[in-house]
C-alpha atoms as a PDB file:
ATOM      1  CA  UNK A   1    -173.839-121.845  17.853  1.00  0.00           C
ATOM      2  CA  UNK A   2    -173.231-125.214  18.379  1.00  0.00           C
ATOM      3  CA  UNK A   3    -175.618-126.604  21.250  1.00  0.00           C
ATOM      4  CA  UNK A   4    -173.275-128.224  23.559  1.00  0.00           C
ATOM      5  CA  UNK A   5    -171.356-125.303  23.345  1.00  0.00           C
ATOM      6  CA  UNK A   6    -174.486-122.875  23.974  1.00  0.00           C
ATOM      7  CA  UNK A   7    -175.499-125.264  27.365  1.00  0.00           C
ATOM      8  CA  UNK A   8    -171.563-124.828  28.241  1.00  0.00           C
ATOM      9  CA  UNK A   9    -171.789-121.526  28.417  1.00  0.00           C
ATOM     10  CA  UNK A  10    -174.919-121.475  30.736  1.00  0.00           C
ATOM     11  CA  UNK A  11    -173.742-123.279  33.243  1.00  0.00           C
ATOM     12  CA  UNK A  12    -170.920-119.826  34.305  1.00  0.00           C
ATOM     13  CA  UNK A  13    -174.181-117.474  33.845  1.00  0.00           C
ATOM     14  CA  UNK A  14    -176.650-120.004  35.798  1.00  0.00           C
ATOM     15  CA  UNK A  15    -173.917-119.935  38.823  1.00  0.00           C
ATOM     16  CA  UNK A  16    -174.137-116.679  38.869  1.00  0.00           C
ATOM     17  CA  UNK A  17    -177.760-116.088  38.796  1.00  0.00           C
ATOM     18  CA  UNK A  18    -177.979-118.367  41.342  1.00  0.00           C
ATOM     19  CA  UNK A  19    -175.322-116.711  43.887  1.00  0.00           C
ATOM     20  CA  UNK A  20    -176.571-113.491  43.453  1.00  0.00           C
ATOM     21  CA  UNK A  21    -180.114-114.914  44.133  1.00  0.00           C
ATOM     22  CA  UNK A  22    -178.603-116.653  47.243  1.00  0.00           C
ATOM     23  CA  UNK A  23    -177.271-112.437  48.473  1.00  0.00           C
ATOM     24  CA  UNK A  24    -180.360-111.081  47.450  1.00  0.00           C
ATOM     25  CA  UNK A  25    -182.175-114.417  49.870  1.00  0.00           C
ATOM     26  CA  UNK A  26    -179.843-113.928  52.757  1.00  0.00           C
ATOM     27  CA  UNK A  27    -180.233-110.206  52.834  1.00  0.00           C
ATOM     28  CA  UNK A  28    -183.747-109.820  52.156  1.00  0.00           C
ATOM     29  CA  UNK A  29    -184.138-111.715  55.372  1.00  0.00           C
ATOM     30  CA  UNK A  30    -181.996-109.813  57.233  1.00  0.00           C
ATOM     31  CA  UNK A  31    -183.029-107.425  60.091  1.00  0.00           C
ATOM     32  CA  UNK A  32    -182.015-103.465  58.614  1.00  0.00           C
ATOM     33  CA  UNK A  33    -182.004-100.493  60.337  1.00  0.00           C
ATOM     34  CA  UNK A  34    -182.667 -97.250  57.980  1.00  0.00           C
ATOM     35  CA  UNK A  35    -180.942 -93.972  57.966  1.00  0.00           C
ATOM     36  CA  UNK A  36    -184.107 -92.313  59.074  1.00  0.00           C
ATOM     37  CA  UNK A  37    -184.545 -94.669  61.681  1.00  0.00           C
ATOM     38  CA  UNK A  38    -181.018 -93.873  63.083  1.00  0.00           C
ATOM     39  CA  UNK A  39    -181.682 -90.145  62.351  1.00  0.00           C
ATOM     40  CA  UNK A  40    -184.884 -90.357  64.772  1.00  0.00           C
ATOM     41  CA  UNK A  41    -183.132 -91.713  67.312  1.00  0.00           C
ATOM     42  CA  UNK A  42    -180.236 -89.015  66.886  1.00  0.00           C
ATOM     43  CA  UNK A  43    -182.730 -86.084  67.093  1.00  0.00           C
ATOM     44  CA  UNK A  44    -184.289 -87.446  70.235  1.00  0.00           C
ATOM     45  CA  UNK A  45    -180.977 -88.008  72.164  1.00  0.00           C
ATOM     46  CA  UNK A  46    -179.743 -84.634  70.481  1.00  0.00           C
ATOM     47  CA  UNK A  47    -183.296 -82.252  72.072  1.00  0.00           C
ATOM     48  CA  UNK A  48    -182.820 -84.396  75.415  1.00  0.00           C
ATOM     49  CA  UNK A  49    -179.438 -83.703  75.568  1.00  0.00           C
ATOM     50  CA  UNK A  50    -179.464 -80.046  74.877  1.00  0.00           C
ATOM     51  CA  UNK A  51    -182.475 -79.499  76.869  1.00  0.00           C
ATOM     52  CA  UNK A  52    -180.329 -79.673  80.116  1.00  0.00           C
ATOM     53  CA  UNK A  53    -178.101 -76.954  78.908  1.00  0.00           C
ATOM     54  CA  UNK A  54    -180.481 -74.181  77.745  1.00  0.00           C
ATOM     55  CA  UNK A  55    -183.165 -71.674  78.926  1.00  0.00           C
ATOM     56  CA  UNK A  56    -186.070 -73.653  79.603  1.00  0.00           C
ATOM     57  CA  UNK A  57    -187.810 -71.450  77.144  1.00  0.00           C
ATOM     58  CA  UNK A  58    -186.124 -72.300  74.402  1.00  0.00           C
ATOM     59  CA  UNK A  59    -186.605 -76.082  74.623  1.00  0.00           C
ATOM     60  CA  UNK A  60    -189.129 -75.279  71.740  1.00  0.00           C
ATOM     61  CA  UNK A  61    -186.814 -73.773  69.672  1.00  0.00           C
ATOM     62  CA  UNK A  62    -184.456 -76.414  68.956  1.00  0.00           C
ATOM     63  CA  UNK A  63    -183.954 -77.720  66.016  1.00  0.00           C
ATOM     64  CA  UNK A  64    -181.652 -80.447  65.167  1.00  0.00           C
ATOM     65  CA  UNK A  65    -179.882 -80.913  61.356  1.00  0.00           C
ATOM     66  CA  UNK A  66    -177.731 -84.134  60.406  1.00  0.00           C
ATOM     67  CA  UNK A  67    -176.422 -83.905  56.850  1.00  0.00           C
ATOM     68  CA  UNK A  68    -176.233 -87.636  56.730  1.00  0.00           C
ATOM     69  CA  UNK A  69    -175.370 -90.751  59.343  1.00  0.00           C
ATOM     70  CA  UNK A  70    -172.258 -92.561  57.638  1.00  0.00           C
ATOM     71  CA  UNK A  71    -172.496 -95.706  56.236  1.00  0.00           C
ATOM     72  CA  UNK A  72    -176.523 -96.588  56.514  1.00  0.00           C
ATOM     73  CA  UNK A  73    -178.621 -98.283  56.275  1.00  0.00           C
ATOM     74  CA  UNK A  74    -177.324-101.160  58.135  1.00  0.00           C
ATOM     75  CA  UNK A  75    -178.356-104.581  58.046  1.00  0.00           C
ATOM     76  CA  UNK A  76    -178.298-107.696  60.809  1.00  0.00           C
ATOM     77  CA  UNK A  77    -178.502-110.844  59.268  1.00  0.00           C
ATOM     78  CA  UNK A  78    -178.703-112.839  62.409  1.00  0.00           C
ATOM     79  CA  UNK A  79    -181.749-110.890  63.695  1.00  0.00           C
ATOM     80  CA  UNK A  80    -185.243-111.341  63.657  1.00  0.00           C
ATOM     81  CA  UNK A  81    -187.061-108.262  64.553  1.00  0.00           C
ATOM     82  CA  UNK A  82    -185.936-104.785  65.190  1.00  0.00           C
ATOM     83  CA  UNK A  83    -186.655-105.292  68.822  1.00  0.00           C
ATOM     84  CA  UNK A  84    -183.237-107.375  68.875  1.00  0.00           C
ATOM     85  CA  UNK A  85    -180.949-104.203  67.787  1.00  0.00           C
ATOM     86  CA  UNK A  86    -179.703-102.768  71.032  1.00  0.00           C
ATOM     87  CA  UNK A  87    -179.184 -98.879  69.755  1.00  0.00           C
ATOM     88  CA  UNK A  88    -177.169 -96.869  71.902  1.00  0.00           C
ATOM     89  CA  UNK A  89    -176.229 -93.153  72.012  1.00  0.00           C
ATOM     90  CA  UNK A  90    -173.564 -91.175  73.823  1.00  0.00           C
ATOM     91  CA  UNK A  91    -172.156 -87.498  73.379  1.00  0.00           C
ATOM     92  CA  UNK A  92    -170.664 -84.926  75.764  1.00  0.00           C
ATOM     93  CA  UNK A  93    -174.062 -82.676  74.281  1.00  0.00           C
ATOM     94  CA  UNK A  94    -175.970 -82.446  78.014  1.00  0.00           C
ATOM     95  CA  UNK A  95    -172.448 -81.342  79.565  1.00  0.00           C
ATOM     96  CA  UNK A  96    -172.026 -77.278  77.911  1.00  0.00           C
ATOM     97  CA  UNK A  97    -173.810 -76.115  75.040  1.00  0.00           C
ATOM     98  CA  UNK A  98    -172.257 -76.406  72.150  1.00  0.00           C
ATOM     99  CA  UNK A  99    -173.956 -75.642  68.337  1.00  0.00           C
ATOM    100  CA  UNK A 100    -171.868 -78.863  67.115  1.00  0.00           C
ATOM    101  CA  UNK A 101    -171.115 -82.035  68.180  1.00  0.00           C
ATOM    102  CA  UNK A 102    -170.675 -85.833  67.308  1.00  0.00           C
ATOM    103  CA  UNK A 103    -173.019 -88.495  68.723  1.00  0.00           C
ATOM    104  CA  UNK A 104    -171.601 -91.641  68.792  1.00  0.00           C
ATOM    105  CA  UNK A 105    -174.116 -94.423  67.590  1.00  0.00           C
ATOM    106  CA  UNK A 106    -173.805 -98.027  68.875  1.00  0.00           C
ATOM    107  CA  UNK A 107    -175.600-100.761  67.010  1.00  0.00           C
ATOM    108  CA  UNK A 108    -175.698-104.725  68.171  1.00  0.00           C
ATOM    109  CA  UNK A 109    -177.847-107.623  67.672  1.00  0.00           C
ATOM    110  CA  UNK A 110    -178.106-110.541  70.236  1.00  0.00           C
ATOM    111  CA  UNK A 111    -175.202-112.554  68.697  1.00  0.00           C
ATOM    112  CA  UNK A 112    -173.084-110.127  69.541  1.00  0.00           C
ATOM    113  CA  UNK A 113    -172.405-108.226  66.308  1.00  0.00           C
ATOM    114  CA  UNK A 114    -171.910-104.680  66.452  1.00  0.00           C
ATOM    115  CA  UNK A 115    -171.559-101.152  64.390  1.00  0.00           C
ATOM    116  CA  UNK A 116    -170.171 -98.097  65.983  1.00  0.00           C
ATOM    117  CA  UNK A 117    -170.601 -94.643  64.156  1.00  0.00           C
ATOM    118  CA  UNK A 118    -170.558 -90.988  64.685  1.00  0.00           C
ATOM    119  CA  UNK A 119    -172.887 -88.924  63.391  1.00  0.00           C
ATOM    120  CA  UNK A 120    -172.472 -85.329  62.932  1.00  0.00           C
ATOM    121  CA  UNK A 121    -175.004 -83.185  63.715  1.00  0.00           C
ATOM    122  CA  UNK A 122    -175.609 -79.097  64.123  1.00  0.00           C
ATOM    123  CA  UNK A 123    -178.303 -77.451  66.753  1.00  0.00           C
ATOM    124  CA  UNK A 124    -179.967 -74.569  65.850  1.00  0.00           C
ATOM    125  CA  UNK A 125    -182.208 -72.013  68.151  1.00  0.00           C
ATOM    126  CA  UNK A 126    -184.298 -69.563  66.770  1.00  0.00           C
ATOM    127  CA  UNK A 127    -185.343 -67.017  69.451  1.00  0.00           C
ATOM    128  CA  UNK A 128    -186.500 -63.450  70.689  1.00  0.00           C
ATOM    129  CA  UNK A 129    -183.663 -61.278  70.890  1.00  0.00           C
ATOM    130  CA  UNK A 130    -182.853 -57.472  71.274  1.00  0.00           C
ATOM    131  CA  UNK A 131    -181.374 -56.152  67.974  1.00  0.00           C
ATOM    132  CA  UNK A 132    -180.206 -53.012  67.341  1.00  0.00           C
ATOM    133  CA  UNK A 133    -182.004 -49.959  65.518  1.00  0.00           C
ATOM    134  CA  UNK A 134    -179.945 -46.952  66.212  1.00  0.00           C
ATOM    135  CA  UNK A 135    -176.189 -45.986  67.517  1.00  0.00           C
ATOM    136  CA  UNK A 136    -174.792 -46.580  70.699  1.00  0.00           C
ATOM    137  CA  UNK A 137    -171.642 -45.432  71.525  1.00  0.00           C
ATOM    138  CA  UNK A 138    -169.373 -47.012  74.116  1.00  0.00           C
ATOM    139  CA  UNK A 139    -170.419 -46.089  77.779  1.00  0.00           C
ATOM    140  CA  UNK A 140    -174.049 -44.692  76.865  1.00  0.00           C
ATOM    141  CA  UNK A 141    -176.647 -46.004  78.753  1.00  0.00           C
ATOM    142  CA  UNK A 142    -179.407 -48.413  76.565  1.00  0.00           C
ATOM    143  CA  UNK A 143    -182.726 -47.480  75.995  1.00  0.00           C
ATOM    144  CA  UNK A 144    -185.778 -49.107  74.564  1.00  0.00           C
ATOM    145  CA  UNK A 145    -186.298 -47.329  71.749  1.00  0.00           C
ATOM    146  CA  UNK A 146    -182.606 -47.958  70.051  1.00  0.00           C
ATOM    147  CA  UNK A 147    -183.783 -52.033  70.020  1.00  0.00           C
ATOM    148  CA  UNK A 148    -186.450 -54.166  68.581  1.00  0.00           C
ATOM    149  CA  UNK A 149    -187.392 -57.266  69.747  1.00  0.00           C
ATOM    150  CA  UNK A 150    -186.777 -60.088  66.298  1.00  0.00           C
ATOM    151  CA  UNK A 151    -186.638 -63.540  66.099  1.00  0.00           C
ATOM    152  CA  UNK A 152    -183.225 -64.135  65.139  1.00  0.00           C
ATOM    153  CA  UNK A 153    -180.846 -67.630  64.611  1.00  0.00           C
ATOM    154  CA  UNK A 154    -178.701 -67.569  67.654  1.00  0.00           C
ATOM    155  CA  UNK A 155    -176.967 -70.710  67.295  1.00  0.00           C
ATOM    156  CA  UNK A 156    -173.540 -69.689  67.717  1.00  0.00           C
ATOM    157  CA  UNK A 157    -173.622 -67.276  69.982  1.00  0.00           C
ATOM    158  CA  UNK A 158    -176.734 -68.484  72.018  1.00  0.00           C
ATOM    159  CA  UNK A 159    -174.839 -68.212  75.768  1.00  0.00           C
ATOM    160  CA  UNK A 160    -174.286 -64.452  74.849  1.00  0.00           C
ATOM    161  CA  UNK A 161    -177.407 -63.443  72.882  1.00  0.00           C
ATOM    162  CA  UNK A 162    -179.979 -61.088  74.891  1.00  0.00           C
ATOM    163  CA  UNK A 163    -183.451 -61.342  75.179  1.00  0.00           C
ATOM    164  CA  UNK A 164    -186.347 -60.141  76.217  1.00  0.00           C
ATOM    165  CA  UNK A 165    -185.678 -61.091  79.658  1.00  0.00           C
ATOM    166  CA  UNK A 166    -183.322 -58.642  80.834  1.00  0.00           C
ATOM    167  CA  UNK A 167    -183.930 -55.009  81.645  1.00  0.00           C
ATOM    168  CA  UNK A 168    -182.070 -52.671  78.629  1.00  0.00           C
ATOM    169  CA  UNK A 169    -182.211 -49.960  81.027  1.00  0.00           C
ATOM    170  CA  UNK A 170    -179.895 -51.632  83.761  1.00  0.00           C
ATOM    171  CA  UNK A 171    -177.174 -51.566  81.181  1.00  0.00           C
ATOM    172  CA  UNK A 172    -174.634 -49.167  79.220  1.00  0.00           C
ATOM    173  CA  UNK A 173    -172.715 -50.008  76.585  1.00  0.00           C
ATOM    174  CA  UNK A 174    -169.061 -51.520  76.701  1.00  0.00           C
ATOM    175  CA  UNK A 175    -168.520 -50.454  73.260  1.00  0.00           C
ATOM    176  CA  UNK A 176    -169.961 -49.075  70.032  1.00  0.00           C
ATOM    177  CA  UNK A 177    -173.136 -51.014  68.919  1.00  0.00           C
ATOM    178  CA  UNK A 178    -173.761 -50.874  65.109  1.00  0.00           C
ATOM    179  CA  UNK A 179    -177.629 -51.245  63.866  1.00  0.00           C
ATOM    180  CA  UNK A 180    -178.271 -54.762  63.074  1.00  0.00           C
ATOM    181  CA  UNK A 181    -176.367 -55.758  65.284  1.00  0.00           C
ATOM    182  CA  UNK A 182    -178.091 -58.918  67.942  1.00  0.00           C
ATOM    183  CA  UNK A 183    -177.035 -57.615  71.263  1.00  0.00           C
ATOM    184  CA  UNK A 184    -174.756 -59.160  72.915  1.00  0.00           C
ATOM    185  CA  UNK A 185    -174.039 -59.853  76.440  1.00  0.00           C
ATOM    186  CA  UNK A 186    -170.373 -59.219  76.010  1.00  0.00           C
ATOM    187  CA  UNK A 187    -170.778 -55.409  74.540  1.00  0.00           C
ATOM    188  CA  UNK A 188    -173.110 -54.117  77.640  1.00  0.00           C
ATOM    189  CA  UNK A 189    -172.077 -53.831  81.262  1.00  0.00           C
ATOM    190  CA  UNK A 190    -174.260 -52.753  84.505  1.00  0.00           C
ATOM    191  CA  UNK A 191    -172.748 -49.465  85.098  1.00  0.00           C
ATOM    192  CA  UNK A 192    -170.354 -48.731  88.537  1.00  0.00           C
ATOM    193  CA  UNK A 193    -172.102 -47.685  91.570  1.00  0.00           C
ATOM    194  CA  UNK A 194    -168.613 -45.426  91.662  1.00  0.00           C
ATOM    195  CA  UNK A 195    -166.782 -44.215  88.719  1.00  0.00           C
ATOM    196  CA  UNK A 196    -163.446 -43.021  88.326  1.00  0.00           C
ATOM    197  CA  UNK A 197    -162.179 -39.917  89.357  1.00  0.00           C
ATOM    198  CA  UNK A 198    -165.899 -39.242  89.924  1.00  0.00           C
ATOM    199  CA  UNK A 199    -166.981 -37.056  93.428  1.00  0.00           C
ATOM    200  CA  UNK A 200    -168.132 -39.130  96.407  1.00  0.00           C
ATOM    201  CA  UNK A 201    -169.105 -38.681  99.963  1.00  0.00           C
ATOM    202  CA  UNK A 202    -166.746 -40.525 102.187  1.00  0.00           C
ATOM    203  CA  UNK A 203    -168.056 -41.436 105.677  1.00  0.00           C
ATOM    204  CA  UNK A 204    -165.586 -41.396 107.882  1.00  0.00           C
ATOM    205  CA  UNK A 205    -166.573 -44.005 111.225  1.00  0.00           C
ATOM    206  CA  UNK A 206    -164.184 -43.994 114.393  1.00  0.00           C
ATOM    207  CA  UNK A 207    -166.562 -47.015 115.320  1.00  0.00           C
ATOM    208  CA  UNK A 208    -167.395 -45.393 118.854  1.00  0.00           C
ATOM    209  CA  UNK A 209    -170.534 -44.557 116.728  1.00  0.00           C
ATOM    210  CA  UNK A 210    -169.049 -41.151 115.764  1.00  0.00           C
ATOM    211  CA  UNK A 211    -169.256 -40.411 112.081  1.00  0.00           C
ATOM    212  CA  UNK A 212    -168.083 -37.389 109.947  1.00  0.00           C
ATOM    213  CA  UNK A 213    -168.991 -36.704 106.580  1.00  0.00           C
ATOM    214  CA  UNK A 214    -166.301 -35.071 103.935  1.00  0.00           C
ATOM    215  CA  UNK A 215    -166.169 -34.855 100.057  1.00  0.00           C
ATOM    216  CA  UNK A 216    -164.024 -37.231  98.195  1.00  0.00           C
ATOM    217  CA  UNK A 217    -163.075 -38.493  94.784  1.00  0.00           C
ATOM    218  CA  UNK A 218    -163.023 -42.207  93.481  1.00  0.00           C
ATOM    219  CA  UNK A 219    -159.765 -43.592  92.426  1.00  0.00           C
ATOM    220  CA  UNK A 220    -161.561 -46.525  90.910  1.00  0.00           C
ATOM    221  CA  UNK A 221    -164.742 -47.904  89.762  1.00  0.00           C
ATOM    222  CA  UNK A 222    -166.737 -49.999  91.456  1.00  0.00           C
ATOM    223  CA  UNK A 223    -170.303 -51.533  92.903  1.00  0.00           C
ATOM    224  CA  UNK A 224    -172.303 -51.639  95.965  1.00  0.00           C
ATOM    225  CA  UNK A 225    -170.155 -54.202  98.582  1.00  0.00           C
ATOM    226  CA  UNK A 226    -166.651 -53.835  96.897  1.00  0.00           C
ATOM    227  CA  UNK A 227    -163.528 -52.040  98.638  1.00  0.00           C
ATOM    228  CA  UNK A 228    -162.287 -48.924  96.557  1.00  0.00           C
ATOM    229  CA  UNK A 229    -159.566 -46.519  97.182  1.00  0.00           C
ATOM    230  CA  UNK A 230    -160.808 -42.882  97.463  1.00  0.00           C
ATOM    231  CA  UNK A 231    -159.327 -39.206  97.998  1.00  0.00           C
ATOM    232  CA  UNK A 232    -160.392 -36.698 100.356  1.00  0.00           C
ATOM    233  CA  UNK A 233    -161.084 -33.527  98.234  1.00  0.00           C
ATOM    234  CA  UNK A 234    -159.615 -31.095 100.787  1.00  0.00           C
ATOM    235  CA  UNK A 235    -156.611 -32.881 101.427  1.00  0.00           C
ATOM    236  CA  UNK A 236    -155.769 -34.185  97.891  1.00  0.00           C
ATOM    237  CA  UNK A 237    -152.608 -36.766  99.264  1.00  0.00           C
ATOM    238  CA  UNK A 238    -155.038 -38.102 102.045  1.00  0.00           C
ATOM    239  CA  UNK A 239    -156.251 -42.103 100.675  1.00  0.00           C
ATOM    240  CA  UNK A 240    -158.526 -44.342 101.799  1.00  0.00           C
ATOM    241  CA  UNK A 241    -159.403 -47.745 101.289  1.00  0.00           C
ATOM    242  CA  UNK A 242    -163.045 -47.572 101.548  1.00  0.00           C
ATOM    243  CA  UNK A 243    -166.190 -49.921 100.913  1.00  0.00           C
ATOM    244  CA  UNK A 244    -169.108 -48.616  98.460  1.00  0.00           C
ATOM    245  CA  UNK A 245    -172.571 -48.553 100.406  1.00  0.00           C
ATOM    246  CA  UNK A 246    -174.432 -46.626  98.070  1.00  0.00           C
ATOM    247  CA  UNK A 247    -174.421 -44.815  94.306  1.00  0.00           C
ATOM    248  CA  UNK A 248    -171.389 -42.310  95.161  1.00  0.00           C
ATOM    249  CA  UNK A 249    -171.270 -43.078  98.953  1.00  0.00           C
ATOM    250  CA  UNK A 250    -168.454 -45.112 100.696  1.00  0.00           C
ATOM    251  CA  UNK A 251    -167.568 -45.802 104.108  1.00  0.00           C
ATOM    252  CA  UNK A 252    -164.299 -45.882 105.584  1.00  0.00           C
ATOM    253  CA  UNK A 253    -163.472 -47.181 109.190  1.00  0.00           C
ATOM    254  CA  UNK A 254    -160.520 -46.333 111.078  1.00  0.00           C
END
């Protein structure tokens, strides 16, 4: 090649060299702020966040999971020191639990510029919970020995999941509960003080302090303080509206 024409065609390659040494200059002096940096942060806000919307108990057992924050790392030319990033965090996490949610990620430097993401992230809670061994058919009361106590993933259904802190044998089942099965909140039910169509004694108070007793039957269910109507046994068309004092008992003023 002829040597002027070999220095020509430098000069095009030595620009570039050079600008892409100038990129490389200016960003190897710029501030950056890594994905796991942003990721710590995240967590943090995430555990705080949750932590005012769970059991105390199971602060321990959160655990927070971000696939990936969007567009990092980022970098801030015009800053010195990491201590010049103002990071800020907001979600609507600390308000109801939710398994999802987006925390929105503010990033600025002291000159004023700024980066706004939102980073997706997933909770998951790992706790004690009854599961189910054997049967339980709809409106059977629960006993001890048809649940174990596991460790199970609760995540999505954490507000409804029961654990060891309720008494099993307070409850009866709302429906059929399959083995397996985590119990849930939503399938038991405290049973009635009064059941349907079930026999009751009515107290029957003038409110001179005179009080007769007769049998009845309930013509609703119901618990301890509510208002029910009932029917005298005897005379089957005579109703009251009566108040439940006791398991089977009501009282009716007139």
């Amino acid at each position: 090649m002829n040597p002027i024409a070999f220095k020509s065609a430098l000069f095009p390659l030595a620009a570039l060299l050079l600008g892409l040494w100038g990129a490389w200059s200016q960003s190897a002096g710029a501030v950056v702020l890594t994905e796991g940096q942003i990721k710590d942060k995240v967590v943090a806000h995430v555990q705080e966040k949750v932590a005012q919307v769970v059991d105390p108990a199971d602060v321990k057992n959160i655990h927070v999971s971000i696939i990936r924050v969007p567009a990092a790392p980022f970098d801030f030319p015009a800053a010195k020191t990491l201590e010049e990033i103002k990071v800020s965090l907001t979600s609507r996490l600390g308000e109801t639990y939710s398994p999802r949610g987006i925390v929105q990620v503010s990033l600025q430097d002291g000159q004023g510029h700024q980066r706004e993401i939102g980073v997706p992230v997933h909770i998951i809670i790992q706790k004690p919970v009854w599961v189910v061994k054997n049967v339980v058919n709809a409106h059977e009361p629960l006993r001890a020995a048809d649940f174990s106590l596991q460790s199970k993933e609760v995540s999505n259904i954490y507000s409804y999941a029961v654990g060891a802190n309720r008494n099993l044998g307070s409850y009866q089942a709302r429906v059929n509960l399959r083995p397996g099965d985590i119990l849930d909140a939503r399938k038991i039910v405290i049973p009635p003080d009064v059941t349907y169509n079930s026999p009751v004694r009515i107290f029957i108070s003038n409110g001179d302090g005179m009080t007769v007793t007769v049998p009845g039957i309930a013509l609703a269910n119901g618990k301890i303080g509510e208002t029910i109507r009932v029917r005298q046994a005897v005379f089957q068309r005579k109703d009251y509206s009566a108040k439940i004092v006791d398991k089977n008992k009501v009282l009716v003023e007139i």
